[in-house]
Protein backbone atom coordinates (compact mmCIF):
# COMPACT_ATOMS: atom_id res chain seq x y z
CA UNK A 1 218.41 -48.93 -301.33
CA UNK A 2 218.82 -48.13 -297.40
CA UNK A 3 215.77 -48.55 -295.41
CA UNK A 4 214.78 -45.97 -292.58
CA UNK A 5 216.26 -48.18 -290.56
CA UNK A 6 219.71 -47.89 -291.67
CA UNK A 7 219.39 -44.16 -291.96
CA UNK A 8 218.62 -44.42 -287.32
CA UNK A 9 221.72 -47.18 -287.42
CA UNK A 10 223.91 -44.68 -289.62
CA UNK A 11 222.38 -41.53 -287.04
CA UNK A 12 223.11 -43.92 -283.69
CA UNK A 13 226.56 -44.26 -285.36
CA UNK A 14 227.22 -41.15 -286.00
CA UNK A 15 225.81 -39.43 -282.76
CA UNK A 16 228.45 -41.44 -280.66
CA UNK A 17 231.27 -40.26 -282.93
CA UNK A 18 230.27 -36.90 -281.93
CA UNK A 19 230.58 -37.70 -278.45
CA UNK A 20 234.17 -39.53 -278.96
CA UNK A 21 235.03 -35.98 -280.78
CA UNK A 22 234.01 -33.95 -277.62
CA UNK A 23 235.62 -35.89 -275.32
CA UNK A 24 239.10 -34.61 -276.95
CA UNK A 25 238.51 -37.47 -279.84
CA UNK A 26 240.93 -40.48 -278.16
CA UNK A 27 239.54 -43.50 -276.60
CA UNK A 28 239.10 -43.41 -272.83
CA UNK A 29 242.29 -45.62 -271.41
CA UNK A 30 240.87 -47.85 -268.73
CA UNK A 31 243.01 -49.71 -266.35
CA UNK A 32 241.27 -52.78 -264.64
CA UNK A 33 240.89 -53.25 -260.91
CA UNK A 34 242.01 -56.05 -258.86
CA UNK A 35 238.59 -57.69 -257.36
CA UNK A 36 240.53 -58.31 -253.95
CA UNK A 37 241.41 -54.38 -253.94
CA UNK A 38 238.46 -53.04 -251.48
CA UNK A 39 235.52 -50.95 -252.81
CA UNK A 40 235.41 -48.40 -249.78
CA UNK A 41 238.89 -47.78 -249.96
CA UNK A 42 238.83 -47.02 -253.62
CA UNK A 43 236.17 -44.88 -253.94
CA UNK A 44 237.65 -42.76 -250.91
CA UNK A 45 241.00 -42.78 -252.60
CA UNK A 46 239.07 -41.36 -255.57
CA UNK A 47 236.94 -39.12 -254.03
CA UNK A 48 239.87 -37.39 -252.11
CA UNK A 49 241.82 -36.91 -255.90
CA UNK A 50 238.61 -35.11 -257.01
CA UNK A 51 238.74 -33.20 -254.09
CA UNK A 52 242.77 -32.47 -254.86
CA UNK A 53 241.67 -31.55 -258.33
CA UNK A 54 239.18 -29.17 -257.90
CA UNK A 55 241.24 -27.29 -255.79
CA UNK A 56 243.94 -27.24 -258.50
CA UNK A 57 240.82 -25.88 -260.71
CA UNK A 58 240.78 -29.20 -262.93
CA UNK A 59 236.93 -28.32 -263.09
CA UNK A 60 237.17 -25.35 -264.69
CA UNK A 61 240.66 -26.28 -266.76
CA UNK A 62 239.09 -29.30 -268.01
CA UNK A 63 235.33 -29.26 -266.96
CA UNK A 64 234.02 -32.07 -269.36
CA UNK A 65 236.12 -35.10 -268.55
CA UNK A 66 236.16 -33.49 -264.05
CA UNK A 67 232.25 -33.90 -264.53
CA UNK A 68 232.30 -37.40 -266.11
CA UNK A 69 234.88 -38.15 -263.34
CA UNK A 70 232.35 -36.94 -260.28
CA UNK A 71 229.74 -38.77 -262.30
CA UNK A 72 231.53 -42.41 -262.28
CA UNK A 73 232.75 -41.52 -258.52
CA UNK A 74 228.80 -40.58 -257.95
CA UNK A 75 227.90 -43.81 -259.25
CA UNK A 76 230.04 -46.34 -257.30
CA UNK A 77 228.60 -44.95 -254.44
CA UNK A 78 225.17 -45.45 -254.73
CA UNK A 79 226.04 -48.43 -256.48
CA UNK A 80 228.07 -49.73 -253.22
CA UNK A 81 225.11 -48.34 -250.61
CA UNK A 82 222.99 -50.13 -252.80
CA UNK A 83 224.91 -53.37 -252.87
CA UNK A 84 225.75 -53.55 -256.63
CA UNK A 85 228.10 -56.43 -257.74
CA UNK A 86 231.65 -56.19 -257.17
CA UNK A 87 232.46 -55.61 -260.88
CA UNK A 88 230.23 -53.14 -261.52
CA UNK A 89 231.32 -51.25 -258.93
CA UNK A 90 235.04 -51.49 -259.42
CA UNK A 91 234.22 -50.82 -263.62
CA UNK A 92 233.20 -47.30 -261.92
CA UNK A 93 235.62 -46.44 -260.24
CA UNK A 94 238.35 -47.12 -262.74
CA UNK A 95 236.18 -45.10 -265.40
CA UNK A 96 236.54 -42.31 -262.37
CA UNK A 97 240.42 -42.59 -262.40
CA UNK A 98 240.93 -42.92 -265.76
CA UNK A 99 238.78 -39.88 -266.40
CA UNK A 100 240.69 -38.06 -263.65
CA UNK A 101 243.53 -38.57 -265.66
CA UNK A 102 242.69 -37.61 -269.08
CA UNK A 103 241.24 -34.25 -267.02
CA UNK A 104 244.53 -33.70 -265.42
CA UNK A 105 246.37 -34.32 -268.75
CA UNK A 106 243.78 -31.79 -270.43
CA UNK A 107 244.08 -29.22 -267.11
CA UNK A 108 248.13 -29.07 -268.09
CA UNK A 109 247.40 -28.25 -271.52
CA UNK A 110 244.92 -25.64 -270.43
CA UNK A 111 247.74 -23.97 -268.08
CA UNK A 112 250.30 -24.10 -270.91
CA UNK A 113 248.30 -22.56 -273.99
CA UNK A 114 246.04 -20.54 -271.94
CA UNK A 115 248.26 -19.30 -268.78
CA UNK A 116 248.08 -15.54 -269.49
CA UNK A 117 244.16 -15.71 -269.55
CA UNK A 118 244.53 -18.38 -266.14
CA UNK A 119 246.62 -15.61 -265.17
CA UNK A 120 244.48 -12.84 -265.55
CA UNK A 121 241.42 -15.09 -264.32
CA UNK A 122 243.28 -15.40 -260.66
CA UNK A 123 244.08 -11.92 -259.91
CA UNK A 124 240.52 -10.56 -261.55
CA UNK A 125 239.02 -12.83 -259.01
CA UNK A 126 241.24 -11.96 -256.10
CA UNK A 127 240.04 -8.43 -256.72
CA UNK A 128 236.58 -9.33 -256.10
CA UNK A 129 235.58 -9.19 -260.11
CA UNK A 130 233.09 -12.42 -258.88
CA UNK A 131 231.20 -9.65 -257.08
CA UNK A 132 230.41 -7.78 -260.43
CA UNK A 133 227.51 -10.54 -261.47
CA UNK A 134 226.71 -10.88 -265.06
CA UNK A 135 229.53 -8.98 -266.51
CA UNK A 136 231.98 -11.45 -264.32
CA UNK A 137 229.40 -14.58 -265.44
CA UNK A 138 229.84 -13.51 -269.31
CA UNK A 139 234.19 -13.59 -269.58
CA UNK A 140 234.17 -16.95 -267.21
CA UNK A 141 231.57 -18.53 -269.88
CA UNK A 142 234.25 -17.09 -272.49
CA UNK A 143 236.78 -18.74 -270.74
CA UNK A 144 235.11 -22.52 -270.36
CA UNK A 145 234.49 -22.05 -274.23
CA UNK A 146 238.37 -21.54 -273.95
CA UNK A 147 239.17 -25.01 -271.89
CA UNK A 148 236.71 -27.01 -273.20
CA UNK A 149 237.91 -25.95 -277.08
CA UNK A 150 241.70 -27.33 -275.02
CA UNK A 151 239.43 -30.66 -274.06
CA UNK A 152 238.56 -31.30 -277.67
CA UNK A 153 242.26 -30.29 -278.96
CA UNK A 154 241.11 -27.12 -280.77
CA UNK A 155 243.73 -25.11 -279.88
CA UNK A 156 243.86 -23.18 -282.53
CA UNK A 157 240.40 -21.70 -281.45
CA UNK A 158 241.66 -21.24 -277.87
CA UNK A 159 245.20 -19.73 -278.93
CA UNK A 160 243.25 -17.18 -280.94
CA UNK A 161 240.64 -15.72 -278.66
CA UNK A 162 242.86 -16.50 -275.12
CA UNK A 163 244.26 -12.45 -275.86
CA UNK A 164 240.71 -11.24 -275.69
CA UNK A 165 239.74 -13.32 -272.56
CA UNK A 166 242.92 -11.90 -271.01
CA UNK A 167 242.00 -8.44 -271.77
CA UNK A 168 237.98 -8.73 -270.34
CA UNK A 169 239.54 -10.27 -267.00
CA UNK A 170 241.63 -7.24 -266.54
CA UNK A 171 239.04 -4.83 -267.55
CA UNK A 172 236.89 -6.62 -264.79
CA UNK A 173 239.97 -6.37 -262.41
CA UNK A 174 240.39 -2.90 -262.60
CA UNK A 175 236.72 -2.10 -262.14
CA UNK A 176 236.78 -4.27 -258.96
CA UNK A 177 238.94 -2.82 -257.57
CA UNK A 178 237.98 0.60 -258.47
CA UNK A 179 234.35 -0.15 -257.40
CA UNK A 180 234.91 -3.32 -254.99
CA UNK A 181 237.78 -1.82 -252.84
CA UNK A 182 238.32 1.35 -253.38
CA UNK A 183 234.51 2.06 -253.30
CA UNK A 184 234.12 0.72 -249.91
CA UNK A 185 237.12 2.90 -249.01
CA UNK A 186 235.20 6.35 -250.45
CA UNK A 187 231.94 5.48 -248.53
CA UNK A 188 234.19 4.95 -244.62
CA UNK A 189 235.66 8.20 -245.32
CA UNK A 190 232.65 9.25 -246.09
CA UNK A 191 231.29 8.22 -243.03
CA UNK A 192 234.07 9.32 -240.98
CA UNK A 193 233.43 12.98 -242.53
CA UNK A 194 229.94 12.98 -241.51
CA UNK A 195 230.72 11.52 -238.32
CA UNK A 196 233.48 13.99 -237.59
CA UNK A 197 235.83 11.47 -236.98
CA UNK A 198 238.95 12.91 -237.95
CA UNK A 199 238.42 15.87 -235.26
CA UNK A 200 238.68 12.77 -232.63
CA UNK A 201 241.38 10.49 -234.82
CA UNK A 202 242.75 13.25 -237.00
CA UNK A 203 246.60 11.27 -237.35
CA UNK A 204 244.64 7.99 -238.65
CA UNK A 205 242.11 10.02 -240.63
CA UNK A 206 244.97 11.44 -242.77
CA UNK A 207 246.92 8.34 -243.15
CA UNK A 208 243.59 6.79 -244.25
CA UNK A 209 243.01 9.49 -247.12
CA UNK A 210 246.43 9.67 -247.93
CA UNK A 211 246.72 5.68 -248.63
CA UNK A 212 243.68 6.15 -250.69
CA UNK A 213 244.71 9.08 -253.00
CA UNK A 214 248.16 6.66 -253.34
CA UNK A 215 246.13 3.73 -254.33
CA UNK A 216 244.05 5.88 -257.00
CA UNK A 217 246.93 7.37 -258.23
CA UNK A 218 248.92 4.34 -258.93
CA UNK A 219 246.53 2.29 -260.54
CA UNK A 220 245.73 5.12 -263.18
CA UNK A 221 248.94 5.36 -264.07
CA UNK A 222 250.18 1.65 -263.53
CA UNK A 223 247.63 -0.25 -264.65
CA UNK A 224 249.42 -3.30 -266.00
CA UNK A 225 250.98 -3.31 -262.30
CA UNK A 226 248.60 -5.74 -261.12
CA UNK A 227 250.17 -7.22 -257.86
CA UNK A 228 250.82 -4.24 -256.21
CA UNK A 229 247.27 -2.47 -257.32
CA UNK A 230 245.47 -4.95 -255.17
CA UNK A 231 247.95 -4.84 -252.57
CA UNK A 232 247.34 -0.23 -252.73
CA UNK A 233 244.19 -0.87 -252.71
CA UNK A 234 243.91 -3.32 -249.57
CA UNK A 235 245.95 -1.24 -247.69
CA UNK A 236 243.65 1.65 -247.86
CA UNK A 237 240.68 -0.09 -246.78
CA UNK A 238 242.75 -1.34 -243.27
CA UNK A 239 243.60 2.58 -242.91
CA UNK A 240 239.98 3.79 -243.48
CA UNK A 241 238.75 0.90 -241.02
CA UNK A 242 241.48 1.50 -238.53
CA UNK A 243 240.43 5.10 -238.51
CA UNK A 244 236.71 4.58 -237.94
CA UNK A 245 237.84 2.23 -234.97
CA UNK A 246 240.06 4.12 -233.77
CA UNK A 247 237.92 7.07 -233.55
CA UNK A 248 235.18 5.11 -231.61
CA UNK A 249 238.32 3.60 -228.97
CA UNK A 250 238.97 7.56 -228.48
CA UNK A 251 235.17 8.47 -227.86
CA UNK A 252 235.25 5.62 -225.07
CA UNK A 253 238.53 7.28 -223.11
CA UNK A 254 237.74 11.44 -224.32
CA UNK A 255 235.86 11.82 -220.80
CA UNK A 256 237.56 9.85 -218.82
CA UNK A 257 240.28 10.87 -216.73
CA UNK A 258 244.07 9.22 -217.01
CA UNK A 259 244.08 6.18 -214.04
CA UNK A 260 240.95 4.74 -215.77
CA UNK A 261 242.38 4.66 -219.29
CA UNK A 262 245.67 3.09 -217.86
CA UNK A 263 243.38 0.28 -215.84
CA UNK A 264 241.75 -0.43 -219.27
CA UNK A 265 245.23 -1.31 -220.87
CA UNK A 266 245.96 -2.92 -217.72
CA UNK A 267 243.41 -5.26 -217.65
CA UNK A 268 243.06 -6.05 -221.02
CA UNK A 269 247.13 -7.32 -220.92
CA UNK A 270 246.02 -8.86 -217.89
CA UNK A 271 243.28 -10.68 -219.42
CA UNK A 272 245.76 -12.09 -222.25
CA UNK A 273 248.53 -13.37 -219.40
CA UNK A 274 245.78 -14.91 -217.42
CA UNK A 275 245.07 -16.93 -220.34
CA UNK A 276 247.97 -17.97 -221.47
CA UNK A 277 249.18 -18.81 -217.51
CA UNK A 278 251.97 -15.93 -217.60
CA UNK A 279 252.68 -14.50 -214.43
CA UNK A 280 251.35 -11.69 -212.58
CA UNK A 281 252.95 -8.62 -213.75
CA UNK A 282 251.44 -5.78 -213.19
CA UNK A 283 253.39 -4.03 -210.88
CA UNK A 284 255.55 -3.75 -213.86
CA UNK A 285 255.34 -1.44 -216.90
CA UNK A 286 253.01 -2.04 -219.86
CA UNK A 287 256.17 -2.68 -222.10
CA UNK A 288 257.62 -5.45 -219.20
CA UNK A 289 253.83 -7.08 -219.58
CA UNK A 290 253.88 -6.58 -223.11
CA UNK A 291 257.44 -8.85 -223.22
CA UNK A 292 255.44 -10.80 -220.47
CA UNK A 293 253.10 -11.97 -223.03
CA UNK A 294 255.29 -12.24 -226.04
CA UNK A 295 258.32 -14.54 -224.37
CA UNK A 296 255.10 -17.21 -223.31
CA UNK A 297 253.57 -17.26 -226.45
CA UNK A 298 257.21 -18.00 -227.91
CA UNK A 299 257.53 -20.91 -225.14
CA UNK A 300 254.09 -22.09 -225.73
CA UNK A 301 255.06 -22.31 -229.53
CA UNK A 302 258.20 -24.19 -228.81
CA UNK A 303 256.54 -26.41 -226.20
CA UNK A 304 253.91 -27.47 -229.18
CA UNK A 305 256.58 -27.71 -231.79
CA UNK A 306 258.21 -29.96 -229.61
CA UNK A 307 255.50 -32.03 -228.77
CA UNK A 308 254.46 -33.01 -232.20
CA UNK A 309 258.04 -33.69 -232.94
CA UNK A 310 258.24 -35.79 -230.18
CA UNK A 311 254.67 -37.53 -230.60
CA UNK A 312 255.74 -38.06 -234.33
CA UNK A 313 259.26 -40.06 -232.86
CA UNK A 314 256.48 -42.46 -230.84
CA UNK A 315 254.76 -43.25 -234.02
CA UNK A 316 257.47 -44.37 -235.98
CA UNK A 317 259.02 -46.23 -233.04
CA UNK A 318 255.45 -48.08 -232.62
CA UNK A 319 255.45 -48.64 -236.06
CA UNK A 320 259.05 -50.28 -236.43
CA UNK A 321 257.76 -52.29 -233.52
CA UNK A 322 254.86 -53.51 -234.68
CA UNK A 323 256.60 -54.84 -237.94
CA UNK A 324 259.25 -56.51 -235.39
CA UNK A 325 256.73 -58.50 -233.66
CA UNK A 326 255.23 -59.76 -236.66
CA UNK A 327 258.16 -61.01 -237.91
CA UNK A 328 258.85 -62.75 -235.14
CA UNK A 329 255.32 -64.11 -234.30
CA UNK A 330 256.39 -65.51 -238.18
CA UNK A 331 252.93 -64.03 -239.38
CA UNK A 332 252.01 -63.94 -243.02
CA UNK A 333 251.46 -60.81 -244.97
CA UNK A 334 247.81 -61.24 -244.83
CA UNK A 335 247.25 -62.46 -241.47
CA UNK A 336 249.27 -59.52 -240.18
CA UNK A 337 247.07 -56.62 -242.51
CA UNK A 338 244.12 -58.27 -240.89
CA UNK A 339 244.89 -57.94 -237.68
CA UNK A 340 245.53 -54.63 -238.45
CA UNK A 341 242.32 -53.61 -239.98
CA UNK A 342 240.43 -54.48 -236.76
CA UNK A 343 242.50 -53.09 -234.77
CA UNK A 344 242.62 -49.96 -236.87
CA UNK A 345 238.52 -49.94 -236.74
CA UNK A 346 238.79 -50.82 -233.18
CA UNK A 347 240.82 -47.63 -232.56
CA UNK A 348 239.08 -45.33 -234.91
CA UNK A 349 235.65 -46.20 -233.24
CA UNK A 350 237.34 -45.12 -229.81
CA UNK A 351 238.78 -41.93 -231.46
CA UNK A 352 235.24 -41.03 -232.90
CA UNK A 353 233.23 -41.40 -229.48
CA UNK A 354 235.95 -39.42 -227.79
CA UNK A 355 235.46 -36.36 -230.56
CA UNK A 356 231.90 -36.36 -230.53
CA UNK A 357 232.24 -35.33 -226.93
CA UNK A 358 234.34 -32.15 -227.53
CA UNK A 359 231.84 -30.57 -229.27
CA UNK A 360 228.29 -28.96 -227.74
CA UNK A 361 224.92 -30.08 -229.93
CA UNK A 362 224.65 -26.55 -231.15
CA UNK A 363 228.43 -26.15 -232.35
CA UNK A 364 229.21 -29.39 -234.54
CA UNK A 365 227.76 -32.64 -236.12
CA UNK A 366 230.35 -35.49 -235.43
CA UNK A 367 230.06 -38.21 -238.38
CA UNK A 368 231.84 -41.15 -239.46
CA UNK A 369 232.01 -42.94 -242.95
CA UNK A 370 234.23 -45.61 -244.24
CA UNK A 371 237.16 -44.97 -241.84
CA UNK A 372 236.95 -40.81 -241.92
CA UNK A 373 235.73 -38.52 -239.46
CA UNK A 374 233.41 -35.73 -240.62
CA UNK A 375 232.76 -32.65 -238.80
CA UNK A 376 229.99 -30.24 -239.72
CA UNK A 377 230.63 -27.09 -237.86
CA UNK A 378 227.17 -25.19 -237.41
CA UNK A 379 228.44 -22.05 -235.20
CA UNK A 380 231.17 -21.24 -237.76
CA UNK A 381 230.20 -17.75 -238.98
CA UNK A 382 231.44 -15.23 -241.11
CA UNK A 383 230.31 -11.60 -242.36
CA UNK A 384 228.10 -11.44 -244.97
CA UNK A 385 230.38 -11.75 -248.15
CA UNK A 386 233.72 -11.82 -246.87
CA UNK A 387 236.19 -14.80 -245.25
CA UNK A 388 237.42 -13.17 -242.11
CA UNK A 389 237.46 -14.96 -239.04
CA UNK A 390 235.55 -14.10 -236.20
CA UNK A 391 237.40 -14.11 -232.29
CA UNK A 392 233.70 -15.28 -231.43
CA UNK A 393 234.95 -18.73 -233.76
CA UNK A 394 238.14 -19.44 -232.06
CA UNK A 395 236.33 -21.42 -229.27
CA UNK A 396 234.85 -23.41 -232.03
CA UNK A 397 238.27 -23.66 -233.61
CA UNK A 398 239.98 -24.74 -230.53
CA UNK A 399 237.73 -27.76 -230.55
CA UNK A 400 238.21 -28.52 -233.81
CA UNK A 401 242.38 -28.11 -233.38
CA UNK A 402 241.87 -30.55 -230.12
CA UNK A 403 239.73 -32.89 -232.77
CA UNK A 404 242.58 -33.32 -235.02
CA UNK A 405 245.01 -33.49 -232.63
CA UNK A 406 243.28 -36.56 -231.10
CA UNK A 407 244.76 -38.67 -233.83
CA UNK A 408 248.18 -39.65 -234.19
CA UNK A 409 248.62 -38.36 -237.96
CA UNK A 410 246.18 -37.32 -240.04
CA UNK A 411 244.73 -36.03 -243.24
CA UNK A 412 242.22 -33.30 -243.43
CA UNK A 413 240.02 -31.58 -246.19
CA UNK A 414 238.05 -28.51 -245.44
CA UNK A 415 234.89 -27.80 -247.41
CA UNK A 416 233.21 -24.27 -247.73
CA UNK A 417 229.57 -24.29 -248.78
CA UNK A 418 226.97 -21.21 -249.23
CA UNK A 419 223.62 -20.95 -249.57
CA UNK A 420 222.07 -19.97 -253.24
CA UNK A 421 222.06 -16.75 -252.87
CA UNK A 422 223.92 -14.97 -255.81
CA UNK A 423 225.57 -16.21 -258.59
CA UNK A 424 227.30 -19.70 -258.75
CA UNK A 425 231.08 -17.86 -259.65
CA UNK A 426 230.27 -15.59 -256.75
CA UNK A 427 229.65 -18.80 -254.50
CA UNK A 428 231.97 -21.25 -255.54
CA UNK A 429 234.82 -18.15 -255.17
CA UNK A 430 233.66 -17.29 -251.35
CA UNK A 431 233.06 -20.93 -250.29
CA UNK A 432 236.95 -21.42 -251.52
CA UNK A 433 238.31 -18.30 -249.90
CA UNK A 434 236.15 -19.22 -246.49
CA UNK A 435 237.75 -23.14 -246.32
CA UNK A 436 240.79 -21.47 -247.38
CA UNK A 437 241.00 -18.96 -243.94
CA UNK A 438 240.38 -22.13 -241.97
CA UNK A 439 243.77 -23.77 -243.42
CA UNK A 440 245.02 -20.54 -242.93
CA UNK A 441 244.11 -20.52 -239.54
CA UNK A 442 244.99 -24.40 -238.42
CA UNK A 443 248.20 -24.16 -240.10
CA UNK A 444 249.06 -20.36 -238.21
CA UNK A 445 248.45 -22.28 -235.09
CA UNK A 446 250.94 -25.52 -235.51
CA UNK A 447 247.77 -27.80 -235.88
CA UNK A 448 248.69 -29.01 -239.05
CA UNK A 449 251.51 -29.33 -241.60
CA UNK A 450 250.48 -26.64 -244.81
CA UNK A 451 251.11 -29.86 -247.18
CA UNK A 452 248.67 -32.31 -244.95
CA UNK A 453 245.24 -30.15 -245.25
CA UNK A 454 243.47 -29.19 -248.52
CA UNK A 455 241.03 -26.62 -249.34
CA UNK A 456 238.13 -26.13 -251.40
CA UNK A 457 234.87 -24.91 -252.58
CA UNK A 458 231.67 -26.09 -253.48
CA UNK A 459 229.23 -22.99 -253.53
CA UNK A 460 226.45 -23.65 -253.28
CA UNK A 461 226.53 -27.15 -255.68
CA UNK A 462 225.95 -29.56 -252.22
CA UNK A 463 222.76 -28.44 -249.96
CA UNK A 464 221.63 -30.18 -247.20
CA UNK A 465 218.19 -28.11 -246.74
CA UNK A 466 216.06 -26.04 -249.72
CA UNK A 467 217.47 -22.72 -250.13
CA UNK A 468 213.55 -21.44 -250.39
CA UNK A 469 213.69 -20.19 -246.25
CA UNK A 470 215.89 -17.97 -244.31
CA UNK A 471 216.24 -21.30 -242.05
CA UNK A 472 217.12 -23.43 -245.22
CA UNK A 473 219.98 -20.95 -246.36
CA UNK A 474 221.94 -20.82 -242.83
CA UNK A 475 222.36 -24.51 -242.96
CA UNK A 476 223.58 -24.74 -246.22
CA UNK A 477 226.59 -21.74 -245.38
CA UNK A 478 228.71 -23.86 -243.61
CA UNK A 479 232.22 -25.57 -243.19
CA UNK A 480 232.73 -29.38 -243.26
CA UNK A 481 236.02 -30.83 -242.45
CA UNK A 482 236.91 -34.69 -243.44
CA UNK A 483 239.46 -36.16 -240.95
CA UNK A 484 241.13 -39.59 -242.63
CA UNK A 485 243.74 -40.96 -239.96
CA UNK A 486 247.12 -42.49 -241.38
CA UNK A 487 246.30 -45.59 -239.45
CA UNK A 488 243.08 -45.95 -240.51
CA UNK A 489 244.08 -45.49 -244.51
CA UNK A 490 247.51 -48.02 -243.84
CA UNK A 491 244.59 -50.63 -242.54
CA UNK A 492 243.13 -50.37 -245.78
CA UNK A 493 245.64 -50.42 -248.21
């Protein structure tokens, strides 16, 4: 006869099957660490493919084993800060790769049986559908049912309802931008007819109601036509806000007479060539200063282009050189990365102090953990809701392009973050499209390679202050960007 305590040995038993069978029902495939492989090193190794696989939306492709991942990365840090042992540590972190992996694995096998619902997912979401609240919240919980059915190889569940999924994102599209864009584009015109705008801007009024009534035509009658809809639909909101600002540019010049308006132009080209050091040319005609402008730009451009080529020439050179000596000093392997590592921290410590002095007290936070550079920028701000880039930011910006430029080669990771306010999709979706205009940005202006800076969102998942006070919320919108030098990583490995 079984005693009770067989029955909690036999329910102990059979609670951890069930949590084998969630976990996609295979045994987690561990490799060991190497105890002379350093713990810092790792975990930022680690942390950084998290980072690469969120933006490649592993958490939402394969949320269960990307959350056990963050989890085991989560725990060998506090476990280094708090001096764990070695092993412990190090069992962590390869739990955190290995779980990586299997989310990866699971991520492709999302993308393959579920790509027309991933599909409709994106461009729902680049429509503004995250905007719509609870009717958005309901098809993305539909959808995680989806991958996480993938995670624990029930395809045949996800294969069956992926069609429906599909079909809710695109309802949600089409209401987005029906409501979203085109709504926005209803209420300027609106505005513009109450304002009697198109008396003062009549040529932009019209081409602003005539993108609209092309926008609403098309997507009633194309509404499988995704790509394009948006694209309608954008373009009518730049003609109804051209219009509006154009109409307010004409109220400035309607009383004033014509050598006024022309010293307006004139000084507003002349404010461009004094800042970009072009010469003096306004004894010439606007299109001359115009050309003026353009050819330095273009030799600016080059000059930078040039520069990083060249400063990219040096590295290698000093590189090739360095190996050279050690050979011939006959160093060992070890000796050699040694010397390297101090020097490396040596340098990096010089590097840091000279950052931290770009930057005024009320425009950044200069950091530095385990051989990166962190920099918290605390004037970057955006309007409410959206990702454009202020002019008012590219100061900030400039600083920030002069920070990365300060290190020979480097790898950088831009984080958006929001405050609480709406719901997580929402957040998450405008923290990613806010780190996103940054890499926009650094890469329009030569700062970067594309390939060498990642993006991503966190929402509002990583606070630094209670989202309770007005205070609270404005430091938790923000943009953090993690700067890992080349020589600083080669040290290490």
């Amino acid at each position: 006869m079984l005693l009770r305590k067989d029955f909690l040995s036999i329910g102990v038993l059979f609670a951890a099957v069930l949590i084998m069978v969630s976990c996609g029902g295979s045994k987690l495939k561990v490799a060991p660490i190497s105890k002379s492989e350093n713990p810092s090193d790792l975990i930022r190794r680690l942390e950084k493919d998290i980072t690469n696989a969120r933006r490649d939306q592993v958490n939402v492709l394969a949320p269960a084993w990307f959350s056990k991942a963050e989890s085991s990365l989560k725990t060998a840090k506090e476990g280094l800060a708090q001096g764990d042992k070695l092993a412990v540590i190090l069992d962590d972190i390869a739990n955190g790769r290995a779980q990586l992996l299997t989310a990866r694995d699971k991520s492709q096998v999302s993308r393959s049986a579920l790509a027309s619902a991933i599909k409709s997912r994106d461009l729902a979401r680049a429509a503004g559908a995250t905007t719509l609240g609870q009717d958005y919240v309901r098809v993305e919980k539909k959808f995680l049912d989806l991958t996480r059915a993938v995670e624990k190889d029930n395809l045949q569940y996800a294969k069956k309802h992926r069609g429906q999924v599909s079909e809710e994102y695109r309802k949600l599209e089409l209401r987005a931008i029906k409501e979203k864009t085109l709504g926005k584009v209803r209420k300027l015109l609106n505005q513009a007819k109450s304002q009697k705008t198109y008396k003062i801007a009549p040529r932009t009024h019209a081409q602003a109601k005539k993108t609209l009534r092309e926008a609403d035509e098309f997507i009633t009658k194309n509404p499988y036509k995704k790509e394009e809809m948006l694209k309608k639909a954008n373009l009518a909101l730049f003609q109804a806000r051209r219009h509006l600002e154009v109409a307010r540019q004409s109220n400035k010049v309607e009383d004033m007479k014509p050598e006024p308006i022309v010293l307006l132009i004139e000084n507003k080209l002349h404010d461009i060539a004094v800042k970009l050091a072009a010469p003096d040319m306004r004894d010439h005609s606007f299109g001359t200063q115009v050309e003026n402008i353009l050819g330095t730009i273009t030799a600016l451009q080059y000059e930078r282009s040039a520069v990083i080529d060249k400063s990219k020439d040096q590295q290698a050179l000093l590189d090739q050189l360095q190996k050279r000596i050690a050979v011939l000093e006959g160093k060992t392997l070890e000796e050699q990365s040694a010397k390297e590592r101090l020097l490396a921290e040596k340098r990096f410590n010089q590097l840091f102090e000279k950052v931290r002095t770009y930057f005024e007290p009320g425009e950044a936070e200069v950091y530095k953990r385990e051989g990166q550079l962190d920099l918290r920028l605390k004037a970057m701000e955006f309007p409410v809701g959206q990702s454009v880039i202020l002019p008012k930011n590219y100061s900030l910006l400039s600083k920030v392009q002069r920070a990365i430029r300060t290190f020979d080669d480097v790898d950088v990771i831009i984080e958006g973050h929001t405050d609480s306010t709406g719901s997580e999709e929402l957040n998450e979706h405008l923290s990613e499209k806010r780190a996103d205009a940054v890499r926009q940005y650094l890469v329009a202006n030569q700062t970067l390679p594309y390939d060498k800076i990642i993006a991503v969102g966190y929402g509002s998942s990583r606070p630094l202050a209670p989202n309770k006070t007005e205070k609270g919320r404005a430091i938790n919108r923000r943009i953090d960007l993690i700067l890992t030098p080349h020589f600083q990583r080669g040290a290490a490995q």
